[in-house]
Protein backbone atom coordinates (compact mmCIF):
# COMPACT_ATOMS: atom_id res chain seq x y z
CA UNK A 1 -6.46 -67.77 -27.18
CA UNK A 2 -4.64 -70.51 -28.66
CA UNK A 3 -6.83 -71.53 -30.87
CA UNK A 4 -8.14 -68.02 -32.28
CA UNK A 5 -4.07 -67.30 -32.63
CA UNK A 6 -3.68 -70.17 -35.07
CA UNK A 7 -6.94 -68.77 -37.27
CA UNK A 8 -5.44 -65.70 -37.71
CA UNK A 9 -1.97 -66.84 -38.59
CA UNK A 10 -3.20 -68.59 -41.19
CA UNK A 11 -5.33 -65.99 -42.78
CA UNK A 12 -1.67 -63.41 -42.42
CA UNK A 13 -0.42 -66.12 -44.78
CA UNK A 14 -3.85 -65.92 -46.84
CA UNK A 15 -5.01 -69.33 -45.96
CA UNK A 16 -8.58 -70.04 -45.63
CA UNK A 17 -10.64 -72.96 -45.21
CA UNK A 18 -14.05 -74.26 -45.69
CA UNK A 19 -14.32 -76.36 -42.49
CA UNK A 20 -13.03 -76.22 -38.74
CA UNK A 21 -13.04 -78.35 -36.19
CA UNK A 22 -10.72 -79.30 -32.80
CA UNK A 23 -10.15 -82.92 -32.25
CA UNK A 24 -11.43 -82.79 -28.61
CA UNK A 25 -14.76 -82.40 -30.71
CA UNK A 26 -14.62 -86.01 -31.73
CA UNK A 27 -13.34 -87.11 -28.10
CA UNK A 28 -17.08 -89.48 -27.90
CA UNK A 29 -15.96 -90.91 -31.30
CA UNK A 30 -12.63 -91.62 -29.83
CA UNK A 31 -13.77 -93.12 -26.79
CA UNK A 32 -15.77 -95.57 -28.74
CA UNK A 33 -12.78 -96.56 -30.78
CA UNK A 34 -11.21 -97.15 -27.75
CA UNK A 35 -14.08 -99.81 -26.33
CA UNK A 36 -13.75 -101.53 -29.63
CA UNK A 37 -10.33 -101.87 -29.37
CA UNK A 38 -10.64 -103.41 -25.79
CA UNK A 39 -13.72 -105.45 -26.91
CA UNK A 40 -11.11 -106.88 -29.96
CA UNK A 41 -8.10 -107.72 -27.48
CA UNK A 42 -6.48 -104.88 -29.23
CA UNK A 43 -5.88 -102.32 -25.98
CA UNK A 44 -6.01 -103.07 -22.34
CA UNK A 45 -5.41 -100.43 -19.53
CA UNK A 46 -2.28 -100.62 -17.58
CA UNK A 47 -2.11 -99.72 -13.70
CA UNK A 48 2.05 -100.13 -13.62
CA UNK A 49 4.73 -97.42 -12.28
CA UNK A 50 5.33 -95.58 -15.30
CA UNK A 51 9.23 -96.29 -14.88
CA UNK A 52 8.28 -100.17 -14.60
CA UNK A 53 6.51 -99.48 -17.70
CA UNK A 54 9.56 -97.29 -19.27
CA UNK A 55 11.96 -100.83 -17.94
CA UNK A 56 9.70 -103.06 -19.56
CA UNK A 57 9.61 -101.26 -22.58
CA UNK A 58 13.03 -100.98 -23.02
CA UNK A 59 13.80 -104.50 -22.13
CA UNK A 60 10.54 -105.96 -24.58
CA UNK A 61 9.10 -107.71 -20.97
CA UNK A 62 5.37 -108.04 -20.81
CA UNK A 63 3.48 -106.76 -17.77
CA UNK A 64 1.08 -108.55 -15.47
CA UNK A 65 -1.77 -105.72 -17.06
CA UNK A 66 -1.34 -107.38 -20.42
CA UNK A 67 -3.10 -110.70 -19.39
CA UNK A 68 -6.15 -108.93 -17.88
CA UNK A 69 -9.39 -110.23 -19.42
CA UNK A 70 -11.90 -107.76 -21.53
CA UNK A 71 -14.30 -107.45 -18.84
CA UNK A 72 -11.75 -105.89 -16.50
CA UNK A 73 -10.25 -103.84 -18.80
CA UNK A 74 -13.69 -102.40 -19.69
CA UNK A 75 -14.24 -101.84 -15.84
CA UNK A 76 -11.13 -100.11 -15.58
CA UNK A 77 -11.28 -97.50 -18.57
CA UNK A 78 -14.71 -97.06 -16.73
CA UNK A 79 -12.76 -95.64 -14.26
CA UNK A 80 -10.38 -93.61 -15.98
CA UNK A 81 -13.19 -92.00 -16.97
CA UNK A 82 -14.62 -91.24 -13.34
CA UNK A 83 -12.47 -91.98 -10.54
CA UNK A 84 -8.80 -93.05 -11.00
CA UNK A 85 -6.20 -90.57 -10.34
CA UNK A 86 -4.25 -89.46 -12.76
CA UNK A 87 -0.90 -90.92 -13.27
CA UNK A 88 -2.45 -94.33 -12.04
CA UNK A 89 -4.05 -95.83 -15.12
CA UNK A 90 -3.44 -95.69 -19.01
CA UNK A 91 -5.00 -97.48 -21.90
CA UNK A 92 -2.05 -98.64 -23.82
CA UNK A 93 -2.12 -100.77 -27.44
CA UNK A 94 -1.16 -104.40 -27.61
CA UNK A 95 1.05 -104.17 -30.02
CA UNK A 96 4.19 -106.33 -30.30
CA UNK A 97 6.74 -106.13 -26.93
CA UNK A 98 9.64 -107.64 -28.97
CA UNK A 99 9.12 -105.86 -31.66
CA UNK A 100 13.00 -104.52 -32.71
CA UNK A 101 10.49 -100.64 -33.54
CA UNK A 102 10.20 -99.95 -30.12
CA UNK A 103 7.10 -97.41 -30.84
CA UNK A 104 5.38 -100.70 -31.20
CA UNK A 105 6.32 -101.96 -28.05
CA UNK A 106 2.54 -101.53 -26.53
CA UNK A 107 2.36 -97.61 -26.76
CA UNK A 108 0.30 -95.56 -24.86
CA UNK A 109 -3.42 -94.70 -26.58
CA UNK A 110 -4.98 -92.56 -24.05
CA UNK A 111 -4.14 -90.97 -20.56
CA UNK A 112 -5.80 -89.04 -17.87
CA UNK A 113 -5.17 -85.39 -17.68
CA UNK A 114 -7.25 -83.81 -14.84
CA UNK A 115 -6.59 -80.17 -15.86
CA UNK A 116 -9.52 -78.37 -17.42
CA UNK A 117 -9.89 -78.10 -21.03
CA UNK A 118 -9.81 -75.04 -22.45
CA UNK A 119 -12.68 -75.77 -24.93
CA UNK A 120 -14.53 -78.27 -23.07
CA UNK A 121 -13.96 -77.89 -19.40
CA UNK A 122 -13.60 -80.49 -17.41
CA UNK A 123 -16.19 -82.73 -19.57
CA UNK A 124 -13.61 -85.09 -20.07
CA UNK A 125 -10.68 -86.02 -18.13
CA UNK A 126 -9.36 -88.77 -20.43
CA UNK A 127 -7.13 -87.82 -23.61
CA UNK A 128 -5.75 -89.54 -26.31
CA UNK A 129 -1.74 -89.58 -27.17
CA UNK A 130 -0.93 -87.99 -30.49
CA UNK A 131 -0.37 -91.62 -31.57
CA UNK A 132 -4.06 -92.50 -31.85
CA UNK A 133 -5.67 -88.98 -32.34
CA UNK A 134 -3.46 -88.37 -35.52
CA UNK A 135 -4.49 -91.42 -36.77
CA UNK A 136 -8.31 -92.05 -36.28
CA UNK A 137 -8.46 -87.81 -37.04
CA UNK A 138 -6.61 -88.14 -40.61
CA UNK A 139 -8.74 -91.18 -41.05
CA UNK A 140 -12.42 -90.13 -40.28
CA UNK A 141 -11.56 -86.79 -40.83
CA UNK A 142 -10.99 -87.25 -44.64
CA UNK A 143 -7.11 -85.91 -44.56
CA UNK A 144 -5.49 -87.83 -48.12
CA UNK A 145 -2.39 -86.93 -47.35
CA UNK A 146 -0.78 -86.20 -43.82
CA UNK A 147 2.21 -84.25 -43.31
CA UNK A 148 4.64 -84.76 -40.69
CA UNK A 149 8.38 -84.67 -39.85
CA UNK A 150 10.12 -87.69 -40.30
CA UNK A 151 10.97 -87.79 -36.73
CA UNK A 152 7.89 -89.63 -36.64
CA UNK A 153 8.76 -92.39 -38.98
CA UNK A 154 8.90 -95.24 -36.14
CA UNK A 155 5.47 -94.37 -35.45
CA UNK A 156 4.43 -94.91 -39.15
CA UNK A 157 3.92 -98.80 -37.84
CA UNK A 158 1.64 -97.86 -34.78
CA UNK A 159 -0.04 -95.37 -36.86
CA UNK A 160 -0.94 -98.09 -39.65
CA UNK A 161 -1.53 -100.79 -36.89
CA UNK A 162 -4.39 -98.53 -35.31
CA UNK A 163 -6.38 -98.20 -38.22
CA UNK A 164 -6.11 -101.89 -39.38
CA UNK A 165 -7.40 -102.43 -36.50
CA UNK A 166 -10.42 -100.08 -36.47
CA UNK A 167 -10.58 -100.97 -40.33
CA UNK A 168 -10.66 -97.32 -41.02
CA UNK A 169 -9.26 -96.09 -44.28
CA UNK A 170 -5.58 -95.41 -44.32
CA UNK A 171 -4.21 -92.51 -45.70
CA UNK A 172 -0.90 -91.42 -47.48
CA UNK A 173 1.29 -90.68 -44.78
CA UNK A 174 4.05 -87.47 -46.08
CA UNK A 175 6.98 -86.87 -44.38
CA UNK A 176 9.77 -83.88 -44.78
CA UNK A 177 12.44 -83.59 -42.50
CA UNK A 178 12.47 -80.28 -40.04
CA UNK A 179 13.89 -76.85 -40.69
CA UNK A 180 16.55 -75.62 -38.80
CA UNK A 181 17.39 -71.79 -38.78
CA UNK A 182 20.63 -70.96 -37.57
CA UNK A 183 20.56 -69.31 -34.03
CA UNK A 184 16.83 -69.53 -33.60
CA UNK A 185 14.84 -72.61 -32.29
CA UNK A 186 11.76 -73.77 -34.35
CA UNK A 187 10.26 -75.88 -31.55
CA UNK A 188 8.02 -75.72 -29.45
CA UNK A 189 9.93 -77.69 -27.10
CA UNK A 190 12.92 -75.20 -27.40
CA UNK A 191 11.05 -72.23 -27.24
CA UNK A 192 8.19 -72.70 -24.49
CA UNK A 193 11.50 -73.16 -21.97
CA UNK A 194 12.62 -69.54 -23.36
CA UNK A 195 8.97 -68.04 -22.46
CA UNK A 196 8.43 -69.37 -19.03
CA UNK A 197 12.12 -68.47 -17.78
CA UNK A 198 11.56 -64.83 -19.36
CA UNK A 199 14.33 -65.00 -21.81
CA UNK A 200 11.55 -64.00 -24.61
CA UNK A 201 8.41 -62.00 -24.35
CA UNK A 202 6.47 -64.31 -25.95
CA UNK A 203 5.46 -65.85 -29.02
CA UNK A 204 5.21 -63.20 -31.17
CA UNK A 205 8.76 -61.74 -29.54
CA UNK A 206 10.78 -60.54 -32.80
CA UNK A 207 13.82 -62.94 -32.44
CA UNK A 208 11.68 -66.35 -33.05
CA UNK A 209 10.84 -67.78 -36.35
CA UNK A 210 7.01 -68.03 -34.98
CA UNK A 211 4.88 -66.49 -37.63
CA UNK A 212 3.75 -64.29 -35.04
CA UNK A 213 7.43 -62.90 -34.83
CA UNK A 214 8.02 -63.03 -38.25
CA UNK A 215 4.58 -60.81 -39.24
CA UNK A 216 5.68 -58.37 -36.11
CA UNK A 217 9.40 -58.28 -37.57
CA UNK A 218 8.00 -57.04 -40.89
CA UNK A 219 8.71 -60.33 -42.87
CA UNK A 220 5.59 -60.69 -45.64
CA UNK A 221 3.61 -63.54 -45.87
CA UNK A 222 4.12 -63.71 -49.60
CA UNK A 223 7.99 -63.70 -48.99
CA UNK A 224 7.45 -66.50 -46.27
CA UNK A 225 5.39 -68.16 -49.04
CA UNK A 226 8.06 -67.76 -51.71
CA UNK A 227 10.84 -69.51 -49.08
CA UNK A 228 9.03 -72.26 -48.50
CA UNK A 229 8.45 -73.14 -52.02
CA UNK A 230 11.56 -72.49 -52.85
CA UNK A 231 12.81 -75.56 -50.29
CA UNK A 232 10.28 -78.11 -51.66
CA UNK A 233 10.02 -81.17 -49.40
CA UNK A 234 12.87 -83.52 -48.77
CA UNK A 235 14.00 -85.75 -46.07
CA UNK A 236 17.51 -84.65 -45.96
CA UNK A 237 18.06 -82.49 -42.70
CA UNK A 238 19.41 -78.38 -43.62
CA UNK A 239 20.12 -75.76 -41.62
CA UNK A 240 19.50 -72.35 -43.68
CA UNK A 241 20.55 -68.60 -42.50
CA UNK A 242 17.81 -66.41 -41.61
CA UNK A 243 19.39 -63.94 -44.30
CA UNK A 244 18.08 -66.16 -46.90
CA UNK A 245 14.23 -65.50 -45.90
CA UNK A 246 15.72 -61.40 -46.09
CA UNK A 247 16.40 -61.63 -49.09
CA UNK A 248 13.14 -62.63 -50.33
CA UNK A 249 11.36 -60.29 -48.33
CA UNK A 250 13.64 -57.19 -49.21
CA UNK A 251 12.50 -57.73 -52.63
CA UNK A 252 9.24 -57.32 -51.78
CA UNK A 253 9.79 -54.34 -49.59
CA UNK A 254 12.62 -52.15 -51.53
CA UNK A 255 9.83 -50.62 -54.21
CA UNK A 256 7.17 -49.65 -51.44
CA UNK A 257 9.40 -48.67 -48.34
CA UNK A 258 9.97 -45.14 -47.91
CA UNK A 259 12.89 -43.10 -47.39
CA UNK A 260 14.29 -41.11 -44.12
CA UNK A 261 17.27 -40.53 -42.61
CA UNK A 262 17.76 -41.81 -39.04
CA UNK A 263 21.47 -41.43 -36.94
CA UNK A 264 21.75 -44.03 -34.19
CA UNK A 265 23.63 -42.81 -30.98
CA UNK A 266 23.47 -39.24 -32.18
CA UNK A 267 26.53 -36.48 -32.40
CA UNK A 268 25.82 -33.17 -32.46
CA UNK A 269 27.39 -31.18 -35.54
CA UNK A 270 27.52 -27.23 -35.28
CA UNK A 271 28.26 -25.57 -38.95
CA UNK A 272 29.29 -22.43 -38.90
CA UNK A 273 28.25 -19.78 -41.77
CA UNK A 274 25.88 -22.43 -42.98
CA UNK A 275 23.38 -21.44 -45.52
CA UNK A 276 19.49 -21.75 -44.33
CA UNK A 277 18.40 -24.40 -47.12
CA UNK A 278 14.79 -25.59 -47.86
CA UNK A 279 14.38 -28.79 -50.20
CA UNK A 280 12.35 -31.69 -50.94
CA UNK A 281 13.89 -34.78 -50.78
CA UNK A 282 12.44 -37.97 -52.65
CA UNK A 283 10.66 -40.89 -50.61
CA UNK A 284 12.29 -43.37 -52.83
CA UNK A 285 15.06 -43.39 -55.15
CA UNK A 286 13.53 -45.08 -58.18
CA UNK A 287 9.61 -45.43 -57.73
CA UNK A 288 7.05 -42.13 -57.52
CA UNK A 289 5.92 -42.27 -53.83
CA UNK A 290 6.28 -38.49 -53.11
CA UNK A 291 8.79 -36.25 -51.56
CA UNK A 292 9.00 -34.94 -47.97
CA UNK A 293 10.25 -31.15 -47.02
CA UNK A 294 13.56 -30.97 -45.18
CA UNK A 295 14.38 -27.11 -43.40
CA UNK A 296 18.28 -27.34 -42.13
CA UNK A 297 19.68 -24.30 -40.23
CA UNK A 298 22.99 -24.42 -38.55
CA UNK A 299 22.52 -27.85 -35.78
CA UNK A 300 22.93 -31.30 -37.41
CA UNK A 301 23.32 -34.50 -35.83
CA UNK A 302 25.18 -37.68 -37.21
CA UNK A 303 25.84 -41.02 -35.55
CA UNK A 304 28.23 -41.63 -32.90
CA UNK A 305 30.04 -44.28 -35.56
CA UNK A 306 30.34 -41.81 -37.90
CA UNK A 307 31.67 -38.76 -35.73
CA UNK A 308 34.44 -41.27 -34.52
CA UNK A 309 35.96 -41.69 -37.87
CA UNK A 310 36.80 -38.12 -38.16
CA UNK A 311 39.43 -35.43 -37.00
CA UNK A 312 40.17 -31.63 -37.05
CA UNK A 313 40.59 -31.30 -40.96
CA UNK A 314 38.80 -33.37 -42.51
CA UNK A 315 36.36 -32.60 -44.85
CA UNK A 316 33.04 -34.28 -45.32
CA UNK A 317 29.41 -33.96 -46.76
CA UNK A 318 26.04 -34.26 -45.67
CA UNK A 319 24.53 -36.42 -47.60
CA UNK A 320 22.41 -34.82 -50.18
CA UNK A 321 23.12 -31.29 -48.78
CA UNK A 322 26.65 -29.89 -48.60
CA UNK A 323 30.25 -30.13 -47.61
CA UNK A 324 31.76 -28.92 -44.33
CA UNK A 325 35.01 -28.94 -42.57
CA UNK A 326 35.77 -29.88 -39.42
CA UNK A 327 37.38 -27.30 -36.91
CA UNK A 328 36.68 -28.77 -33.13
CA UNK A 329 36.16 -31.67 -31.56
CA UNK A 330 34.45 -31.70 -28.21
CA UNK A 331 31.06 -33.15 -26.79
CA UNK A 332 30.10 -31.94 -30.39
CA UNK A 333 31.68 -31.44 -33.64
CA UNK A 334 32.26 -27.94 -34.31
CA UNK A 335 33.00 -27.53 -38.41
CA UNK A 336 32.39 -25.11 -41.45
CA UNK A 337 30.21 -25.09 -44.04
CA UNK A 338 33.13 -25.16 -47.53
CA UNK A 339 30.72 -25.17 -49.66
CA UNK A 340 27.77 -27.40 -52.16
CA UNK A 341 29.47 -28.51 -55.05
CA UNK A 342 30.53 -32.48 -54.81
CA UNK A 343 34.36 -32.83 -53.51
CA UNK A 344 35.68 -36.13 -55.18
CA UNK A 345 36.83 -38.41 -52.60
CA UNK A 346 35.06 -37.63 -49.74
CA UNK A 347 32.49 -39.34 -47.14
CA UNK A 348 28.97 -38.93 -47.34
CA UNK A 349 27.29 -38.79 -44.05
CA UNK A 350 23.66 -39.40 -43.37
CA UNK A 351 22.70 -36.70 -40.98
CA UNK A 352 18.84 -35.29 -39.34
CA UNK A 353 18.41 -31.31 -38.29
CA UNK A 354 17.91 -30.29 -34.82
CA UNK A 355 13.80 -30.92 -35.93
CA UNK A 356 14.15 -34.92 -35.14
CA UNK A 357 11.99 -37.46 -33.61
CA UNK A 358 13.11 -39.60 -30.58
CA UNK A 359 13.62 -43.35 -32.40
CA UNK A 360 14.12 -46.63 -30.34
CA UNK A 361 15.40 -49.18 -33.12
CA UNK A 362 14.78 -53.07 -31.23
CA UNK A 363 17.18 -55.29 -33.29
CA UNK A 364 17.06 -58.68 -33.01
CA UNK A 365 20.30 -60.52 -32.89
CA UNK A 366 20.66 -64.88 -33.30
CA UNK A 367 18.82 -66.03 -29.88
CA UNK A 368 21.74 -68.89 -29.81
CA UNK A 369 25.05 -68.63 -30.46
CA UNK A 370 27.17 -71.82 -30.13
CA UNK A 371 24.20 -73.39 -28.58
CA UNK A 372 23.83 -71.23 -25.81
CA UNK A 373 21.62 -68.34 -25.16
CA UNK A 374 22.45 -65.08 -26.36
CA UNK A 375 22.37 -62.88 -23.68
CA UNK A 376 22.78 -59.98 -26.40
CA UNK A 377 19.95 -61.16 -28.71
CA UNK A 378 17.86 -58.25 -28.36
CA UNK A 379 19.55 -54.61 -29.53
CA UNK A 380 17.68 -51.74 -28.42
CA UNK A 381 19.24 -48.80 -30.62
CA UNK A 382 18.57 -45.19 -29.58
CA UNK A 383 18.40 -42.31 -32.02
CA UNK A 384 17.37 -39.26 -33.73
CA UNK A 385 14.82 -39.99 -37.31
CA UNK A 386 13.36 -37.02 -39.04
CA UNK A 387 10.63 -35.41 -37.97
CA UNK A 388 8.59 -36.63 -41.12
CA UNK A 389 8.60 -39.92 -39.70
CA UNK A 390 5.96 -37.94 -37.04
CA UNK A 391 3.28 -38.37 -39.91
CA UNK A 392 4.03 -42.17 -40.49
CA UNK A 393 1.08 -44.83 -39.43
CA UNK A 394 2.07 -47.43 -37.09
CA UNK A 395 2.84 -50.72 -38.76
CA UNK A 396 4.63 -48.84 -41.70
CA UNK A 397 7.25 -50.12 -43.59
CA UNK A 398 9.97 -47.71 -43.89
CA UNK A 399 13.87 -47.81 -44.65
CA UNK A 400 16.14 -45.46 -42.88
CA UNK A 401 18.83 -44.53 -45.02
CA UNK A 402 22.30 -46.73 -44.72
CA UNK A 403 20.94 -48.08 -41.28
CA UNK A 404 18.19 -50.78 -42.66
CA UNK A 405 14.14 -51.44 -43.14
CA UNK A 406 12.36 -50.83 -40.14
CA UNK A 407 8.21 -51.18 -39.23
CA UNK A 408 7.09 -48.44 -36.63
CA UNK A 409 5.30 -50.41 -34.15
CA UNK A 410 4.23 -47.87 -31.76
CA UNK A 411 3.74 -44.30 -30.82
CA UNK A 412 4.67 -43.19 -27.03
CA UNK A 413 5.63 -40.38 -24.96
CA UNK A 414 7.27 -38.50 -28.10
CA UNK A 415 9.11 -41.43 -29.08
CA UNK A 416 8.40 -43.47 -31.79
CA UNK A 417 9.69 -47.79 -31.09
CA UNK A 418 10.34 -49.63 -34.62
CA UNK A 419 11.63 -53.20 -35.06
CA UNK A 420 14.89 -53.51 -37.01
CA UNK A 421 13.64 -56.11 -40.17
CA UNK A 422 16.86 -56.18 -42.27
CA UNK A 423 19.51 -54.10 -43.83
């Protein structure tokens, strides 16, 4: 599933590629870079505690392992391959143990994992560290240029040190420092934690920056593609807003994203001697996408933060329609309809008739605030939308009026469920 996941990321961002192929593909390849390694002096395998091995490490002490000849190191990566439990045996570099880069301090090549593979089974029970597959892959596998984080810049030395001594060709390593996005982690350290203690759905769960998220959240791939260009690569560290990826994508969105009203936490309104009024309303304010057919009798509804703001008195229009007053305030808003022509001065208030569709709005809020977990991260926002938004397709892009862009996601038991993208 993994693997099929990150194929069709890519093509969302309208990547393709001529070639694939998994690492664990090459694992023979690998093994015999391994044996030459031993057969050179280069790597021997190490049967210490892995905290003796963490002391030595730190303290640039050599272990009894180092001194074993080739013949026993040979027999013994035999057995990592067959019989040795794991945890008892690695195959680490000899590199340099007082080396002041402690990545060179003998790191570890290969290790055995018994768990099955999900490619290959349990074929193969002994895996290389990133340390050597990055390396030997980018080499044989014709990669020019590498990219990784500059967290990795000790390793640069091991990296190099491998291949010299393989004599494989060396390529240009490139290295960017990581993006942070303010309230949302962009690891996969940070956010497996989140999954497995059920704090996020999953990967594609609309308040991570996974592309996953970001495609379910409504964010285009083109605006994803325009952000990234537009922070180049650099080594110095930034932390952006997420707002700033918004406001590339609302670009994109604004000319193609149709109109409808929507009231969140609706108030009934009740207009007395109101006219029966039939009208088309346009999808979008500036571009041709169509018009829809509103019907509005004497029932309105409004949201609860608008029907707050207002006492026995005060006059007000619906938006696009006509002005009441209001004459009664109880578990509705009683009022009177004053008239059509525009009052100067007063509110405009988005409003849907007593024809409405059931809308649950899921916002996402910053998954971290302070460094801590949000425990109000995820909005769910109740409401009445239109009843045109009956005939929309799920995975539409639509904006309801003064409340933000939304995409419909699904359909289900006469509700429709959209994801809040931006305002």
């Amino acid at each position: 599933i993994f693997y099929d996941a990150q194929r069709a990321d890519l093509r969302w961002l309208g990547i393709e590629w001529d070639h694939a192929y998994n690492t664990s593909d090459h694992l023979g390849r690998h093994y015999q870079f391994a044996l030459q390694l031993i057969n050179q002096g280069n790597a021997y395998v190490c049967t210490c505690h892995p905290e003796e091995i963490r002391k030595n490490r730190f303290r640039g002490i050599e272990c009894k392992c180092r001194k074993r000849d080739v013949d026993e190191n040979k027999e013994l990566w035999e057995r990592m391959q067959s019989d040795l439990p794991q945890g008892k045996a690695i195959l680490r570099l000899k590199g340099n143990m007082k080396s002041e880069n402690t990545a060179m301090r003998d790191p570890t090549l290969f290790r055995i994992v018994e768990a099955e593979h999900p490619i290959h089974g349990d074929n193969y029970r002994v895996w290389p560290t990133y340390d050597f597959a990055g390396a030997v892959e980018d080499s044989i596998g014709g990669v020019t240029h590498p990219f990784r984080t500059k967290e990795y810049e000790l390793r640069d030395e091991v990296y190099f040190y491998i291949l010299d001594k393989l004599g494989l060709r060396k390529p240009y390593l490139m290295e960017f420092s990581r993006l942070d996005i303010e309230g949302m982690p962009v690891s996969k350290r940070l956010i497996k934690p989140l999954i497995e203690e059920g704090k996020v759905e999953g990967y594609d769960d609309i308040r991570l920056p996974t592309l996953r998220a970001l495609k379910r959240r409504g964010i285009q791939p083109e605006a994803i593609k325009q952000f990234v260009l537009s922070q180049g690569i650099s080594k110095v560290e930034s932390k952006i807003t997420f707002d700033q990826i918004e406001a590339i994508n609302r670009k994109i969105i604004d000319p193609v994203a149709k109109r409808y009203f929507f009231v969140s936490n609706p108030v009934k309104v009740i207009v007395e001697n109101a006219p029966e009024i039939e009208k088309d309303l346009k999808l979008h304010p500036t571009e041709d996408l169509g018009y829809r057919r509103i019907k509005t009798k004497n029932i309105f509804y409004i949201s609860k933060d608008d029907a707050k703001k207002y006492k026995i008195n005060d006059k007000i229009r619906l938006k696009d329609l006509y002005n009441i007053e209001i004459t009664k305030v109880n578990n509705a808003i009683h009022s009177k309809f004053i008239g059509k022509e525009l009052i100067p001065g007063i509110d405009k208030i988005q409003w849907v008739t007593d024809e409405h569709v059931e809308t649950l709005i899921l916002k996402p809020n910053p998954l971290f605030k302070n460094g801590k977990y949000n425990e109000k991260s995820l909005e769910k926002i109740r409401g009445y939308a239109e009843a045109a938004v009956n005939d929309v397709s799920i995975g539409d892009i639509l904006q309801f009026e003064r409340f933000g862009f939304v995409k419909i996601e699904r359909k289900e038991k006469g509700e429709i469920v959209g994801v809040f993208i931006h305002r």
